[in-house]
Protein backbone atom coordinates (compact mmCIF):
# COMPACT_ATOMS: atom_id res chain seq x y z
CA UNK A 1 39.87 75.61 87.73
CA UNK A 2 40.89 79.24 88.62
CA UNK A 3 42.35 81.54 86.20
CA UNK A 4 44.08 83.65 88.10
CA UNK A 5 47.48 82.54 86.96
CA UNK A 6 46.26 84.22 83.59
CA UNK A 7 47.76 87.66 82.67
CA UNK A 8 44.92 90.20 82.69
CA UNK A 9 44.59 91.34 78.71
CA UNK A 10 45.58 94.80 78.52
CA UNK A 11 44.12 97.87 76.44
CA UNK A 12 45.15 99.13 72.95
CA UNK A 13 44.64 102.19 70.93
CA UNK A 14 42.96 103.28 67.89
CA UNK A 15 45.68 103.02 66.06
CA UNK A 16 46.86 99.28 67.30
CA UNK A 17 43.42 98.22 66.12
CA UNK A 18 43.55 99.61 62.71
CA UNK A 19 46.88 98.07 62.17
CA UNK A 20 44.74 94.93 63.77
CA UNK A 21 41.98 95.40 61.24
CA UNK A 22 43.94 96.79 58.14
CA UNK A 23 41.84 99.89 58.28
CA UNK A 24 42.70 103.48 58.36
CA UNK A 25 42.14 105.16 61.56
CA UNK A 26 39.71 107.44 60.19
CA UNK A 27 37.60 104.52 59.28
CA UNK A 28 37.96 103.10 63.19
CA UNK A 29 37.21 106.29 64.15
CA UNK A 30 33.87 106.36 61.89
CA UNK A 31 32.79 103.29 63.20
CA UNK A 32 33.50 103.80 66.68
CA UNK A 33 31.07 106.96 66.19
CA UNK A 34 28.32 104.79 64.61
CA UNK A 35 28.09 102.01 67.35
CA UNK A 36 29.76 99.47 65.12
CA UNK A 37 32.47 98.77 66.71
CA UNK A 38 33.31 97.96 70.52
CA UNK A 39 35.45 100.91 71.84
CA UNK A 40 35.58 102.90 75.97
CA UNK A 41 36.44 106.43 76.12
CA UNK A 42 39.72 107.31 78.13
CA UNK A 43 39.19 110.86 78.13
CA UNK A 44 39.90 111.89 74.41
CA UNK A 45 40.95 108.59 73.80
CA UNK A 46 39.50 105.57 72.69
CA UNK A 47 40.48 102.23 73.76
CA UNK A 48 40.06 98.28 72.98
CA UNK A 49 40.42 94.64 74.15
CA UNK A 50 41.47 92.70 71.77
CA UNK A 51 39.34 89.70 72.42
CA UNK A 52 36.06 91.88 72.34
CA UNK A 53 37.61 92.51 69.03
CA UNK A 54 37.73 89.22 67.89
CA UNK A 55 34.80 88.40 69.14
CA UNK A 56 33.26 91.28 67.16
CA UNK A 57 34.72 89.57 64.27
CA UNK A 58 33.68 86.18 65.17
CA UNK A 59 30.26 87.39 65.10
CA UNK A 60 29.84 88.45 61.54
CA UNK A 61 29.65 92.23 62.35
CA UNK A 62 32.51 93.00 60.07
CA UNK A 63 30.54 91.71 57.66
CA UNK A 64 27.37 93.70 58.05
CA UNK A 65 29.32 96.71 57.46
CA UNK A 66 27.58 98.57 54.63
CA UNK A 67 29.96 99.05 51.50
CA UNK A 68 32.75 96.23 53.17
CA UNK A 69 32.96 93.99 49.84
């Protein structure tokens, strides 16, 4: 079956994912810079799908964040 009846999933910002996460912005931002997290570039901006997000998650890479108790 197709999904083309599906809405395509849209981009968010840094700051919709930290309010996602529960984490400062700063700390997005830190993580962003150290590869940990799955982010593009928009120019100066940073953006997100949220089911890369998840699927971060889902992964356990939240988890091997040094310092995340």
């Amino acid at each position: 079956m197709s999904n083309t009846n599906l809405p395509a999933e849209g981009w968010v910002n840094l700051e919709d994912v930290a309010e996602y996460l529960s984490l400062s912005k700063d700390t997005v931002r830190n993580w962003i810079k150290d590869g940990k997290l799955p982010a593009y570039r928009a120019g100066k901006m940073y953006k997100f799908k949220i089911s890369e997000i998840d699927q971060w998650m889902r992964e356990g890479r939240l988890g091997q964040e040094p310092g995340n108790e």
